[in-house]
PDB file of N, CA and C in Angstrom:
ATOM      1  N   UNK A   1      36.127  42.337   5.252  1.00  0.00           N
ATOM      2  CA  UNK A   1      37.269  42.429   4.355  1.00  0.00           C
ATOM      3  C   UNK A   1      36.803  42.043   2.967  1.00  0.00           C
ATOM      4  N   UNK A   2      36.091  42.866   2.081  1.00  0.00           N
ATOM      5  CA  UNK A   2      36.283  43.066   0.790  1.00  0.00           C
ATOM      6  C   UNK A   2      36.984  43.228  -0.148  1.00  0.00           C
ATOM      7  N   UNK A   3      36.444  42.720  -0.965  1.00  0.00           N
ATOM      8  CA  UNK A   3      37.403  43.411  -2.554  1.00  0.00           C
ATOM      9  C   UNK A   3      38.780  42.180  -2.697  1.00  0.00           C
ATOM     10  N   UNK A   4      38.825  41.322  -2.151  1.00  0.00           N
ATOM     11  CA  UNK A   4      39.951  40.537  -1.591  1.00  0.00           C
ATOM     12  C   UNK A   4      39.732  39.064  -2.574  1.00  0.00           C
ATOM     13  N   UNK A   5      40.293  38.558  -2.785  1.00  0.00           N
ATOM     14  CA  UNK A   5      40.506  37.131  -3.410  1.00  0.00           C
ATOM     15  C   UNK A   5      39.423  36.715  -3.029  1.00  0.00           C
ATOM     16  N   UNK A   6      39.837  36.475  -1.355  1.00  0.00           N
ATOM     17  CA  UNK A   6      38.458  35.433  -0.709  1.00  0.00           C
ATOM     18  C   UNK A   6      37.954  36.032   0.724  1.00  0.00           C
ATOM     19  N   UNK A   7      36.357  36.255   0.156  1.00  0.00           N
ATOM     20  CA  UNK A   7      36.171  37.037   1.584  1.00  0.00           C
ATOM     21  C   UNK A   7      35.966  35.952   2.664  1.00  0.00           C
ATOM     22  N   UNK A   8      36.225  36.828   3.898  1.00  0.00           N
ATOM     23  CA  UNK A   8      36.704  35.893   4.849  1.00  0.00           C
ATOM     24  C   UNK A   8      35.416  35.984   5.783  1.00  0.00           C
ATOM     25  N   UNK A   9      34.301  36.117   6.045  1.00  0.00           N
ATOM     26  CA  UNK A   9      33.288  35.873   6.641  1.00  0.00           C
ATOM     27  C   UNK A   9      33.343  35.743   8.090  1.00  0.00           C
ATOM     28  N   UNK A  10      32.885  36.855   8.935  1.00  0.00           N
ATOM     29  CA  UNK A  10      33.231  36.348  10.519  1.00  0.00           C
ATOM     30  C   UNK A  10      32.760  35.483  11.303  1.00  0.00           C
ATOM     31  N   UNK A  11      31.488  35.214  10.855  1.00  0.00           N
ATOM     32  CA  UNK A  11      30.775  34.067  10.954  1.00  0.00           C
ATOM     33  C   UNK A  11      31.061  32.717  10.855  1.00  0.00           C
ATOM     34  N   UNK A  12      31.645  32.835  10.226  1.00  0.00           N
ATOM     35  CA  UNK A  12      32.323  31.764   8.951  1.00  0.00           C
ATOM     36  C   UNK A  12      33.529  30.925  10.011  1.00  0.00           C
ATOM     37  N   UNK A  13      34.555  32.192  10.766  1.00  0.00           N
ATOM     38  CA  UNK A  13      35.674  32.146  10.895  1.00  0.00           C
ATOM     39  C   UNK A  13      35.792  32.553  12.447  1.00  0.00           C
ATOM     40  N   UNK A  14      35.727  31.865  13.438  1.00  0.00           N
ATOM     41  CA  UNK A  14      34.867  32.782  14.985  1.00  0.00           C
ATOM     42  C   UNK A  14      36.242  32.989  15.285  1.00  0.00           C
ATOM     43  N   UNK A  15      36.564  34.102  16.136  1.00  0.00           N
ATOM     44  CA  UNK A  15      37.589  34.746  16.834  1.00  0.00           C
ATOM     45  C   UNK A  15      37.884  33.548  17.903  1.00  0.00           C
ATOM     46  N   UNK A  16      39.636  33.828  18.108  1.00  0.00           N
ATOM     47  CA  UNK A  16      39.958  32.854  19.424  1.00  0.00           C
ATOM     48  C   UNK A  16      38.974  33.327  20.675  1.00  0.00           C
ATOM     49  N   UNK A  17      38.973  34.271  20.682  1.00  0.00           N
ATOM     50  CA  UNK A  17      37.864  34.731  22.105  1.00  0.00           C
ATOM     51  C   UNK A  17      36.456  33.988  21.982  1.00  0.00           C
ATOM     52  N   UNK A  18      35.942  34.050  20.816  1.00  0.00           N
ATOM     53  CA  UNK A  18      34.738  33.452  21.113  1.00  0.00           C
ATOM     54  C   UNK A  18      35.028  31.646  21.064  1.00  0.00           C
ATOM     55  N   UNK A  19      36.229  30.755  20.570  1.00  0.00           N
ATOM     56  CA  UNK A  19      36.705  29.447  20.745  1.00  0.00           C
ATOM     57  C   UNK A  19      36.829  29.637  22.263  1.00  0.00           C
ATOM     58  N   UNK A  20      37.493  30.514  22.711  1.00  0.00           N
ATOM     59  CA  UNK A  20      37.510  30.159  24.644  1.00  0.00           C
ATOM     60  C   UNK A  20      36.624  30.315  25.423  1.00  0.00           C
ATOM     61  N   UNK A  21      35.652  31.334  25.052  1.00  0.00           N
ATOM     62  CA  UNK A  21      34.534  31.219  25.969  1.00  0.00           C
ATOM     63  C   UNK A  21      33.669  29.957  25.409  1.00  0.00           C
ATOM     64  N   UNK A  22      33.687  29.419  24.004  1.00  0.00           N
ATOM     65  CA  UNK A  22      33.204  28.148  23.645  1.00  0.00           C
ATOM     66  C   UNK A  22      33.137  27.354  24.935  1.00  0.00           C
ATOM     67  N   UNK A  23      34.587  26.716  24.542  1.00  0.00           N
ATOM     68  CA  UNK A  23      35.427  26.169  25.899  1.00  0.00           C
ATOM     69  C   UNK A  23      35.022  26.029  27.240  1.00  0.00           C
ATOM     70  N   UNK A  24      34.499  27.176  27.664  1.00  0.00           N
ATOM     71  CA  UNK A  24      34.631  27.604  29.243  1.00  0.00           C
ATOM     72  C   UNK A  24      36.048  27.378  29.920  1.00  0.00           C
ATOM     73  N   UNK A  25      35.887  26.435  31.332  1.00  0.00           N
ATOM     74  CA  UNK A  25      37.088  26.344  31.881  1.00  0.00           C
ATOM     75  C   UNK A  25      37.402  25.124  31.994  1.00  0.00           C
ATOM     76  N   UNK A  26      36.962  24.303  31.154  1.00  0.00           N
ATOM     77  CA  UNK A  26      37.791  22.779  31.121  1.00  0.00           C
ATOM     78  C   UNK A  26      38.703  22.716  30.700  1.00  0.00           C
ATOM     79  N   UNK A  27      39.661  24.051  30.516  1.00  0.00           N
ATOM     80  CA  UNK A  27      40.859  23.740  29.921  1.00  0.00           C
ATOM     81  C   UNK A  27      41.234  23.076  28.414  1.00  0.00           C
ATOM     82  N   UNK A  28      42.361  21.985  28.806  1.00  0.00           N
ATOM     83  CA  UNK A  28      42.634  21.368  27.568  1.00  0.00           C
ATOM     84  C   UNK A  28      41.744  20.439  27.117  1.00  0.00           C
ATOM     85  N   UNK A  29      41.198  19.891  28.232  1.00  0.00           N
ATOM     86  CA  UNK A  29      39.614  18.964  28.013  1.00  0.00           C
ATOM     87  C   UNK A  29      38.439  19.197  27.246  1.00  0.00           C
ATOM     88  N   UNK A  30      38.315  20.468  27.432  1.00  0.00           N
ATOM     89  CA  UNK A  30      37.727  21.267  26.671  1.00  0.00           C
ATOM     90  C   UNK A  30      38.016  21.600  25.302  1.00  0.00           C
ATOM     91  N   UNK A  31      39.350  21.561  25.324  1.00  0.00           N
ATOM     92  CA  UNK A  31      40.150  21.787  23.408  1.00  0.00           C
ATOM     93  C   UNK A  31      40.153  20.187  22.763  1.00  0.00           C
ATOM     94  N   UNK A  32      40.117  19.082  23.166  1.00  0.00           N
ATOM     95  CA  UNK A  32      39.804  18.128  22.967  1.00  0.00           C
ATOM     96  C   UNK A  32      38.943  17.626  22.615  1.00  0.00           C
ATOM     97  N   UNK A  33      37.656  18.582  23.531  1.00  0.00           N
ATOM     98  CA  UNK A  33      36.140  17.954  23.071  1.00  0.00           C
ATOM     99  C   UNK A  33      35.680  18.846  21.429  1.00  0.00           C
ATOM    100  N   UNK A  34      36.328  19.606  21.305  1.00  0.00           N
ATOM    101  CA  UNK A  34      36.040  21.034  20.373  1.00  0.00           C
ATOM    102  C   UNK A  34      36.892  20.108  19.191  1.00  0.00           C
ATOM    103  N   UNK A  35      37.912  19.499  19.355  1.00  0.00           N
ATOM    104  CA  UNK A  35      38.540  18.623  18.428  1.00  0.00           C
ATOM    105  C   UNK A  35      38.118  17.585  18.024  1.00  0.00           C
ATOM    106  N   UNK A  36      37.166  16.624  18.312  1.00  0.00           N
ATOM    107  CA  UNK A  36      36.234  15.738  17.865  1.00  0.00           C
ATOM    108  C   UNK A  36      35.359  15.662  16.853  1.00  0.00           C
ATOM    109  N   UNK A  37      35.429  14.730  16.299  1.00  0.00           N
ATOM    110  CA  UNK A  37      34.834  14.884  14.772  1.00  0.00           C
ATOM    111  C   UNK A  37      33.346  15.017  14.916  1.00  0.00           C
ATOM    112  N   UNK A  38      32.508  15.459  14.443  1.00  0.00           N
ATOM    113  CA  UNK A  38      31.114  15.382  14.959  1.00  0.00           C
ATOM    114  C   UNK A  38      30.154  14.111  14.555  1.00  0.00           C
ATOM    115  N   UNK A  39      29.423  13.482  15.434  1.00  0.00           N
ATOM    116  CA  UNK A  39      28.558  12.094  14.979  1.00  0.00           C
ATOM    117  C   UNK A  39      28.070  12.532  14.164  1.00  0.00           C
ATOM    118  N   UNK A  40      28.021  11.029  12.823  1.00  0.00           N
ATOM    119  CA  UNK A  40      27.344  11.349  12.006  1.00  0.00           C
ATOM    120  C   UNK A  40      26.868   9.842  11.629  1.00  0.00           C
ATOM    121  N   UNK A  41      26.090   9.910  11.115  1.00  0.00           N
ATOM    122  CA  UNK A  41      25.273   8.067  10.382  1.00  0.00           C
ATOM    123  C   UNK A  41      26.368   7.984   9.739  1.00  0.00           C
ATOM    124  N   UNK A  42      26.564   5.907   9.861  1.00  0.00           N
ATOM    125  CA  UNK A  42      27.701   5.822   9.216  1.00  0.00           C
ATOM    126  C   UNK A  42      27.664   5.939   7.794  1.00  0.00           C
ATOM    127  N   UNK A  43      28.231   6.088   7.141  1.00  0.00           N
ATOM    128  CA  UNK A  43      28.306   6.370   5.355  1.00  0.00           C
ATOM    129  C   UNK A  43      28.414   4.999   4.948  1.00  0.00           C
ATOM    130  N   UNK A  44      28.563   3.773   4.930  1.00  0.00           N
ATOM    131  CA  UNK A  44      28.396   2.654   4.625  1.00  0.00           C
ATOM    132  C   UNK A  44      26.930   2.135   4.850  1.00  0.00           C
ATOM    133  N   UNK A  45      25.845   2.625   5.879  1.00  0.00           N
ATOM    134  CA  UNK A  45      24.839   1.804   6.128  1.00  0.00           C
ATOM    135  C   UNK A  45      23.586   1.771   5.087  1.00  0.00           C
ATOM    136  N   UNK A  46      23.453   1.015   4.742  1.00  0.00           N
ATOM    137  CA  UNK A  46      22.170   0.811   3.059  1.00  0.00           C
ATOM    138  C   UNK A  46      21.107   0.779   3.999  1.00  0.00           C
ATOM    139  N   UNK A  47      20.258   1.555   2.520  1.00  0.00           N
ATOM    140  CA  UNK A  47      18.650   1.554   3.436  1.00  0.00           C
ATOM    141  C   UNK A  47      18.220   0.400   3.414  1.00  0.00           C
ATOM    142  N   UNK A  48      17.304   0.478   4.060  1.00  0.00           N
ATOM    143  CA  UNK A  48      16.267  -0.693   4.548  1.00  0.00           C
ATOM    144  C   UNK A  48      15.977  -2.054   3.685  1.00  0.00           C
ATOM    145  N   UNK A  49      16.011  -1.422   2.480  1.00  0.00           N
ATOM    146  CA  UNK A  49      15.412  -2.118   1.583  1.00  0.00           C
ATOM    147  C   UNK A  49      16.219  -3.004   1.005  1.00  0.00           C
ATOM    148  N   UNK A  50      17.701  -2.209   0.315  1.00  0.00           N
ATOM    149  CA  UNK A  50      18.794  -3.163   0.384  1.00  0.00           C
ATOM    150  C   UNK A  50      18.991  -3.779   1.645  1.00  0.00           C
ATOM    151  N   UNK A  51      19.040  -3.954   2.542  1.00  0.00           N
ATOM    152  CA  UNK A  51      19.542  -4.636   3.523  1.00  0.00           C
ATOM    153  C   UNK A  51      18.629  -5.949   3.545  1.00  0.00           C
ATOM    154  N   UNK A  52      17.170  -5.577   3.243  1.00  0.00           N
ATOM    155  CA  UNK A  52      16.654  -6.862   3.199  1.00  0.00           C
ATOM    156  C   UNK A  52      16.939  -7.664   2.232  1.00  0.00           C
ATOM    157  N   UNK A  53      17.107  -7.208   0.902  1.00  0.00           N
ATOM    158  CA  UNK A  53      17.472  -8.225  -0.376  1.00  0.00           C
ATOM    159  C   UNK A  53      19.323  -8.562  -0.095  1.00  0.00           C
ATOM    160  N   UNK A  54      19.659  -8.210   0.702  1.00  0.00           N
ATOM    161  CA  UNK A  54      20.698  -8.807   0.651  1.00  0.00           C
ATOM    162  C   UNK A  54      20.566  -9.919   1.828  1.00  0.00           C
ATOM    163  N   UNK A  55      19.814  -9.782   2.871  1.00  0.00           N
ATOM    164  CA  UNK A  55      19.732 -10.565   4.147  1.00  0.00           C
ATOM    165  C   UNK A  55      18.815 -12.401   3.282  1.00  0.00           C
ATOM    166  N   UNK A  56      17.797 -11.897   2.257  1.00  0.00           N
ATOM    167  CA  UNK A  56      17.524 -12.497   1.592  1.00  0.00           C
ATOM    168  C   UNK A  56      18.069 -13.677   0.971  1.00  0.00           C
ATOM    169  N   UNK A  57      19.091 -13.010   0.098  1.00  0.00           N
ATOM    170  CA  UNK A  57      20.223 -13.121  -0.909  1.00  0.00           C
ATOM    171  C   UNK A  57      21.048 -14.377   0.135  1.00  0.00           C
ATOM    172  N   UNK A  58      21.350 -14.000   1.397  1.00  0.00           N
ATOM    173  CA  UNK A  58      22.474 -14.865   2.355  1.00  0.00           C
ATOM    174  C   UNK A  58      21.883 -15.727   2.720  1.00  0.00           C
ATOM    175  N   UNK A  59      20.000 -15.831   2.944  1.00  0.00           N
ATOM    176  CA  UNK A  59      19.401 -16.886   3.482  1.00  0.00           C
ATOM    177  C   UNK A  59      19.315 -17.959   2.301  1.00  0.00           C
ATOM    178  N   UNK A  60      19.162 -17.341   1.268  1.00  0.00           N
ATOM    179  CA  UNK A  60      19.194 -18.431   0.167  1.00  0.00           C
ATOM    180  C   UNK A  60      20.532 -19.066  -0.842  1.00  0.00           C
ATOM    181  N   UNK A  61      21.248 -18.429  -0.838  1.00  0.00           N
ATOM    182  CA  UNK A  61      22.845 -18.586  -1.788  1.00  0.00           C
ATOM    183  C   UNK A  61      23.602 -18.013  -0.758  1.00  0.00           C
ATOM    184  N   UNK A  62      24.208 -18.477   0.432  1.00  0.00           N
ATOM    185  CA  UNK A  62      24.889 -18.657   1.261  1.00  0.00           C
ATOM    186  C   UNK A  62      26.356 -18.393   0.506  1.00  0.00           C
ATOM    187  N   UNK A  63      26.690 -19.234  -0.154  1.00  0.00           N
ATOM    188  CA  UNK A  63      27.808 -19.693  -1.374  1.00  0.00           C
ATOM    189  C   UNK A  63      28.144 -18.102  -2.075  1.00  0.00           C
ATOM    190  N   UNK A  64      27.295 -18.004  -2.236  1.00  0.00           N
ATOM    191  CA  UNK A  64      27.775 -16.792  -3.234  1.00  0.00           C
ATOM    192  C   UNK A  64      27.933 -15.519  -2.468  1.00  0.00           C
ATOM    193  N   UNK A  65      28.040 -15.174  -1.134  1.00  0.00           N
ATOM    194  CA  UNK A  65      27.754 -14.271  -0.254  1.00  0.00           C
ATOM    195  C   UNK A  65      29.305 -14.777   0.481  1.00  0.00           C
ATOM    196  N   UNK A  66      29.306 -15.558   0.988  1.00  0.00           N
ATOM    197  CA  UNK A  66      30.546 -16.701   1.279  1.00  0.00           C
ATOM    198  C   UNK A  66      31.934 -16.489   0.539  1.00  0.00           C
ATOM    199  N   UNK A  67      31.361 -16.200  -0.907  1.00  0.00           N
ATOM    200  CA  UNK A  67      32.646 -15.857  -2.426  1.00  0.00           C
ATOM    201  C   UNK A  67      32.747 -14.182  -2.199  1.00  0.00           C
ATOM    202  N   UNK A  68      31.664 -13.867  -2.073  1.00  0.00           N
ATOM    203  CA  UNK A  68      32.273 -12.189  -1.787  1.00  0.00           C
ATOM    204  C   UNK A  68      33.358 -12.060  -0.651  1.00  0.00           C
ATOM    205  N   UNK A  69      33.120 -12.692   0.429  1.00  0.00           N
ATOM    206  CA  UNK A  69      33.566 -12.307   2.082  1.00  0.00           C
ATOM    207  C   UNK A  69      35.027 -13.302   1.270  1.00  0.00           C
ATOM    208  N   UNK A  70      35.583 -14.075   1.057  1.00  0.00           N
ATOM    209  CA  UNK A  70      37.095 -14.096   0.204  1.00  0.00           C
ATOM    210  C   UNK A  70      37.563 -13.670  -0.378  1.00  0.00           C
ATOM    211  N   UNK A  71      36.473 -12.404  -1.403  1.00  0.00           N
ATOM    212  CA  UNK A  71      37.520 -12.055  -2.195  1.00  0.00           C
ATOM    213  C   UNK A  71      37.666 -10.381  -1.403  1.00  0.00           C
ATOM    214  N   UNK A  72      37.071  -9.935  -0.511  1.00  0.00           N
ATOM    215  CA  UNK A  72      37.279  -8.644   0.112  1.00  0.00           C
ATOM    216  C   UNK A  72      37.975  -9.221   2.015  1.00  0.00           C
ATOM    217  N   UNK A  73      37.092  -9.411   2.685  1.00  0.00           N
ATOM    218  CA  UNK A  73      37.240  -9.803   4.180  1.00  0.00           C
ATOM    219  C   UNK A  73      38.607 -10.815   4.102  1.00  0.00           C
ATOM    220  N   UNK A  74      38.320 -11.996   3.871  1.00  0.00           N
ATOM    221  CA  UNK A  74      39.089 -12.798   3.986  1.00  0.00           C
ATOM    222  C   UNK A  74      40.086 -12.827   2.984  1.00  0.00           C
ATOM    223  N   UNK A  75      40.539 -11.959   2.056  1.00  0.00           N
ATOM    224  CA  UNK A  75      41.687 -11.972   1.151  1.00  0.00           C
ATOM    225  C   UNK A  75      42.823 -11.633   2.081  1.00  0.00           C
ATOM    226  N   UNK A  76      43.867 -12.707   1.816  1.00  0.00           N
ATOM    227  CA  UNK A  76      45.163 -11.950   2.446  1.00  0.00           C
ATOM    228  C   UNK A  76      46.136 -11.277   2.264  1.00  0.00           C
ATOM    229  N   UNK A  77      46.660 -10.727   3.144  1.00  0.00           N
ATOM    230  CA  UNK A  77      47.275  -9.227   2.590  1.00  0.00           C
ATOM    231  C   UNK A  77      48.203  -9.678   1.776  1.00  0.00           C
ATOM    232  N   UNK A  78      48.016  -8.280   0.890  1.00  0.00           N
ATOM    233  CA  UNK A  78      49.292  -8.752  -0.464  1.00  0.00           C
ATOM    234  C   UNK A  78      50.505  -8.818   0.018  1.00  0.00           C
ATOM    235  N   UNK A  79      51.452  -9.514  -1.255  1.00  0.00           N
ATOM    236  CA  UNK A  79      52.844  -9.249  -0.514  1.00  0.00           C
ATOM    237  C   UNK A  79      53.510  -8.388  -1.768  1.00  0.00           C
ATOM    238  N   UNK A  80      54.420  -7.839  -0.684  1.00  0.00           N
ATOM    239  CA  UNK A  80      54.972  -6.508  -1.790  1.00  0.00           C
ATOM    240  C   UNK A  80      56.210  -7.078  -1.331  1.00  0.00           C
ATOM    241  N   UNK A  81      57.513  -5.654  -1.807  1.00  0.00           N
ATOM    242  CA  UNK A  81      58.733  -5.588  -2.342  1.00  0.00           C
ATOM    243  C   UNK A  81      59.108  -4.659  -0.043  1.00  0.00           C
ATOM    244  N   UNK A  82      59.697  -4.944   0.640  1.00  0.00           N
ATOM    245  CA  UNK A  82      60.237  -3.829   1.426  1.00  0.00           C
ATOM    246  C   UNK A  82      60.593  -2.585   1.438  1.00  0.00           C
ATOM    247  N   UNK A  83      59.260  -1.603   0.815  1.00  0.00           N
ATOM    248  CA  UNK A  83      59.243  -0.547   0.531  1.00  0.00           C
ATOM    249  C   UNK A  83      58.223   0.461   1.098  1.00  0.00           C
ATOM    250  N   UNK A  84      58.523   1.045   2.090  1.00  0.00           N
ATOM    251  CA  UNK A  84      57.522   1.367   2.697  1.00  0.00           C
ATOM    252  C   UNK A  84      56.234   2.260   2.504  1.00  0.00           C
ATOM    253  N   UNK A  85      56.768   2.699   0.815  1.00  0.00           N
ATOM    254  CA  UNK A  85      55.512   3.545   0.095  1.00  0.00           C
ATOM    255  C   UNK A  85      54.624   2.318  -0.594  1.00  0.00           C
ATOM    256  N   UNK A  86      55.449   1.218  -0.785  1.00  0.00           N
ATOM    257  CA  UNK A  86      54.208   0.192  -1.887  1.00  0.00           C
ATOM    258  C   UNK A  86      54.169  -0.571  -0.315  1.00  0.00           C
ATOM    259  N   UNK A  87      54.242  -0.742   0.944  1.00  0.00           N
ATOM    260  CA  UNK A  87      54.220  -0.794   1.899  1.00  0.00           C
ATOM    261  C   UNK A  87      52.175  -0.296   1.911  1.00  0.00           C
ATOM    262  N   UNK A  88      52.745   0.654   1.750  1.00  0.00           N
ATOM    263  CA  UNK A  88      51.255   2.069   2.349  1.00  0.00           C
ATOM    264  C   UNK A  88      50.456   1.688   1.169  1.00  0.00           C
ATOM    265  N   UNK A  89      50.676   1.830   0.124  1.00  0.00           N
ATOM    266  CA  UNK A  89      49.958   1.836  -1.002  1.00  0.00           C
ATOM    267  C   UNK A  89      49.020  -0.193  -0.941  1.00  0.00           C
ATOM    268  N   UNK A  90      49.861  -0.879  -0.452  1.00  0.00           N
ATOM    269  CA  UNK A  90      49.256  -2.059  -0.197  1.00  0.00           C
ATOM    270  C   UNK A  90      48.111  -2.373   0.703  1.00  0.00           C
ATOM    271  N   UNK A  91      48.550  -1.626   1.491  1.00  0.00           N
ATOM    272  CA  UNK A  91      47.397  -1.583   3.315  1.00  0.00           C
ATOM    273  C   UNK A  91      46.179  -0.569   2.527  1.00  0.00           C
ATOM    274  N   UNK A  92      46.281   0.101   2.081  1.00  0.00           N
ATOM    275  CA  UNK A  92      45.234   0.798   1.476  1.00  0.00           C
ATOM    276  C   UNK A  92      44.433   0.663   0.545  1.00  0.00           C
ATOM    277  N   UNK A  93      45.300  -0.749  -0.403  1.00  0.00           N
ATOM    278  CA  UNK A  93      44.093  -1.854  -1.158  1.00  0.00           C
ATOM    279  C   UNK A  93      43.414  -2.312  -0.377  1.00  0.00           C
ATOM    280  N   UNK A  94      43.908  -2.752   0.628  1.00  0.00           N
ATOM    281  CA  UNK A  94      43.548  -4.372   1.541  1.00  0.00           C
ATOM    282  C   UNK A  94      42.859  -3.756   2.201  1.00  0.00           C
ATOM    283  N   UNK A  95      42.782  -2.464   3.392  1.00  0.00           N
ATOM    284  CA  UNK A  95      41.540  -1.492   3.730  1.00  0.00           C
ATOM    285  C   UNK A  95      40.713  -1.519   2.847  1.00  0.00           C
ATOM    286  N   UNK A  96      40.780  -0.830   1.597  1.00  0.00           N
ATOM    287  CA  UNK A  96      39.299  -0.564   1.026  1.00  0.00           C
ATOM    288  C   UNK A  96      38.923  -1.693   0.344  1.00  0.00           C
ATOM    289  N   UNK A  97      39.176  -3.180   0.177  1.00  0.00           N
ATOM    290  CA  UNK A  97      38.643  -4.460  -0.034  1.00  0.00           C
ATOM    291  C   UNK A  97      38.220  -4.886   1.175  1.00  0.00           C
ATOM    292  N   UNK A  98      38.508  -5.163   2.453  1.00  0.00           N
ATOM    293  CA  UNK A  98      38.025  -5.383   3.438  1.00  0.00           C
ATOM    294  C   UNK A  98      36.678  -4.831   3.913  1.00  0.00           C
ATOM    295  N   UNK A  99      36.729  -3.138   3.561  1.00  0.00           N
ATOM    296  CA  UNK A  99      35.735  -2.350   4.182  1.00  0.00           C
ATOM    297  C   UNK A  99      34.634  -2.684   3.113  1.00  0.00           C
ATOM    298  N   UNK A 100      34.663  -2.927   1.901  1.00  0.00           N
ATOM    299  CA  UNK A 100      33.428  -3.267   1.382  1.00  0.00           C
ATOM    300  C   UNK A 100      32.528  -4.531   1.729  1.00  0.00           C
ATOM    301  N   UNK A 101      33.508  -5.509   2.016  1.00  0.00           N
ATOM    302  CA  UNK A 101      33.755  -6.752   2.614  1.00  0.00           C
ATOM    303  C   UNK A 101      32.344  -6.253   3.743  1.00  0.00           C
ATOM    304  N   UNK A 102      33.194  -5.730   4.634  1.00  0.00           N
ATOM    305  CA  UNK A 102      32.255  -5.307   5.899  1.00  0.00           C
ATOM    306  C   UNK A 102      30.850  -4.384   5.826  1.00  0.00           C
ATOM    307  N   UNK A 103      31.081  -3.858   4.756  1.00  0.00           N
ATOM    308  CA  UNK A 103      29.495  -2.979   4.051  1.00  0.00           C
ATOM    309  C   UNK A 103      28.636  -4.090   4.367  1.00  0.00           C
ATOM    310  N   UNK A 104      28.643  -5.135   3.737  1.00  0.00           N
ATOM    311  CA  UNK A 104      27.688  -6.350   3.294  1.00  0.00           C
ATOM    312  C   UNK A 104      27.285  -6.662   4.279  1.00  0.00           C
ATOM    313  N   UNK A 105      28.827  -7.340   5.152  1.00  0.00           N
ATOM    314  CA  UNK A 105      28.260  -8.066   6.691  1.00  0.00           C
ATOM    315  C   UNK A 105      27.007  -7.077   7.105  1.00  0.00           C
ATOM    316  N   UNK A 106      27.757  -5.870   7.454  1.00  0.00           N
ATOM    317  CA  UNK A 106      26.957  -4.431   8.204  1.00  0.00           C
ATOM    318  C   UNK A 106      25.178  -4.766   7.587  1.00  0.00           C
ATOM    319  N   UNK A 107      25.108  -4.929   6.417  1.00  0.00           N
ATOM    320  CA  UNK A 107      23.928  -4.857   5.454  1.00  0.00           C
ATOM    321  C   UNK A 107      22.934  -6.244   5.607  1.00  0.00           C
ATOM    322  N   UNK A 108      23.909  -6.959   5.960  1.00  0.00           N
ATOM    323  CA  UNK A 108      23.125  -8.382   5.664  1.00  0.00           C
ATOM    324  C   UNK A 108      22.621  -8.150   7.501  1.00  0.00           C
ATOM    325  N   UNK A 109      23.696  -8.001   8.067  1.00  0.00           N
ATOM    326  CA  UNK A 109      23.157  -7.965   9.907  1.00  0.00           C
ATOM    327  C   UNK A 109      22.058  -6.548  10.381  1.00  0.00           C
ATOM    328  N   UNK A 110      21.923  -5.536   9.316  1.00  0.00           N
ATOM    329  CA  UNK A 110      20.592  -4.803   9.453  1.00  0.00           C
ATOM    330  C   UNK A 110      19.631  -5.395   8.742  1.00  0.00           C
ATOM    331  N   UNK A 111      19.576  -6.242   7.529  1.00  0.00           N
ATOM    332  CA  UNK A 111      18.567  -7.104   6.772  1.00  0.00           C
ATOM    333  C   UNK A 111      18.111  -7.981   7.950  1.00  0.00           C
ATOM    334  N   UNK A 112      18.657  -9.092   8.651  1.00  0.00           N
ATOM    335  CA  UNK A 112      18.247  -9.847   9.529  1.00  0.00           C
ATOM    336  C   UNK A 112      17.387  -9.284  10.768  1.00  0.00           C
ATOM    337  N   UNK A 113      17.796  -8.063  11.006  1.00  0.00           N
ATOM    338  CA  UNK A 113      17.316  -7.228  12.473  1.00  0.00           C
ATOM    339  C   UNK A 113      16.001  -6.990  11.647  1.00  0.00           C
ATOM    340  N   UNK A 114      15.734  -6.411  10.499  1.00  0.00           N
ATOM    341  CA  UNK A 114      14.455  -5.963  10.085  1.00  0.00           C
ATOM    342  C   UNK A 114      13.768  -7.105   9.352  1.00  0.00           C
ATOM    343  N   UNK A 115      14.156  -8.194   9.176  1.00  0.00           N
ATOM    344  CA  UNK A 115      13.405  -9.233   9.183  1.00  0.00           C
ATOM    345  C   UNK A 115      12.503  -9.717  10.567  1.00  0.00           C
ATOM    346  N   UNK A 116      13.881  -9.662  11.352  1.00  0.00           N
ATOM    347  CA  UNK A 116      13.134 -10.729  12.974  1.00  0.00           C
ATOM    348  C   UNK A 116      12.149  -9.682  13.675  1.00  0.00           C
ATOM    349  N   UNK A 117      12.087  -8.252  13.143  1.00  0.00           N
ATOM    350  CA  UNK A 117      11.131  -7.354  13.568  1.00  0.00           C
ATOM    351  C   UNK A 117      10.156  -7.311  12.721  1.00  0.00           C
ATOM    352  N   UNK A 118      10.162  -7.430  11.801  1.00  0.00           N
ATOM    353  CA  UNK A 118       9.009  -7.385  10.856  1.00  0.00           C
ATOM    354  C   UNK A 118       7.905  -8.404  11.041  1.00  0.00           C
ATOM    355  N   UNK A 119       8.404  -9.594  11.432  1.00  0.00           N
ATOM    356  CA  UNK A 119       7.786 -11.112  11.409  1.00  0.00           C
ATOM    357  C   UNK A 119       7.429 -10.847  13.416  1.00  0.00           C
ATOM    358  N   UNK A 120       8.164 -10.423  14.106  1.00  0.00           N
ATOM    359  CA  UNK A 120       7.606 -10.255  15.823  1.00  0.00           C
ATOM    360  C   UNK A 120       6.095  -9.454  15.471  1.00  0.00           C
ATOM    361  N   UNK A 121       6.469  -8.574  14.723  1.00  0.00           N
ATOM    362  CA  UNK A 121       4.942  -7.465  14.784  1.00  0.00           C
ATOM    363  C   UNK A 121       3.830  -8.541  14.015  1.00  0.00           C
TER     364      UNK A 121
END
């Protein structure tokens, strides 16, 4: 289909017939597994290298690693007005302060793993 706004590519776009023979005969089990997001490395995990200067960073200034994890992890949830859009809009600060929160932990606990391996070899 040419000449069109947006070509539509069949490749691109597989026919229900070829989604069911995908499938086979597991049924809805089968439309379930086809619905799954596909594994991927997590998008938060720092390379190697950061992970050690931060694993570093926690063995020596504890304190200041300690001040991050309060003002993201351990901050408590805001308080708003009974509104269930500044409701949503609140949980979605406090998610993405938390999750950076947890970057670090994640970072500092692969820094430590490639320390206690580095020093075994």
């Amino acid at each position: 289909m040419s000449g069109g706004p947006v070509n539509f590519n069949e490749d691109r776009y597989p026919t229900l017939e070829a989604m069911m023979a995908k499938m086979g005969s597991e049924g809805f089990s089968g439309i379930e597994k086809l619905m799954q997001p596909a594994a991927a490395k997590h998008p938060l995990e720092p390379e190697d290298e950061i992970a050690k200067r931060l694993y570093s960073l926690w063995a020596v200034d504890r304190q200041l690693i300690n001040w991050l994890f309060d003002l993201t992890i351990l901050a408590p949830y805001p308080q708003t007005r009974p509104d269930m859009q500044e409701l949503a809009f609140a949980a979605c600060r406090h998610q993405t302060r938390a999750l950076i929160g947890e970057a670090i932990q994640m970072a500092i606990a692969k820094g430590h793993q490639l320390s206690t391996s580095n020093q075994g070899s």
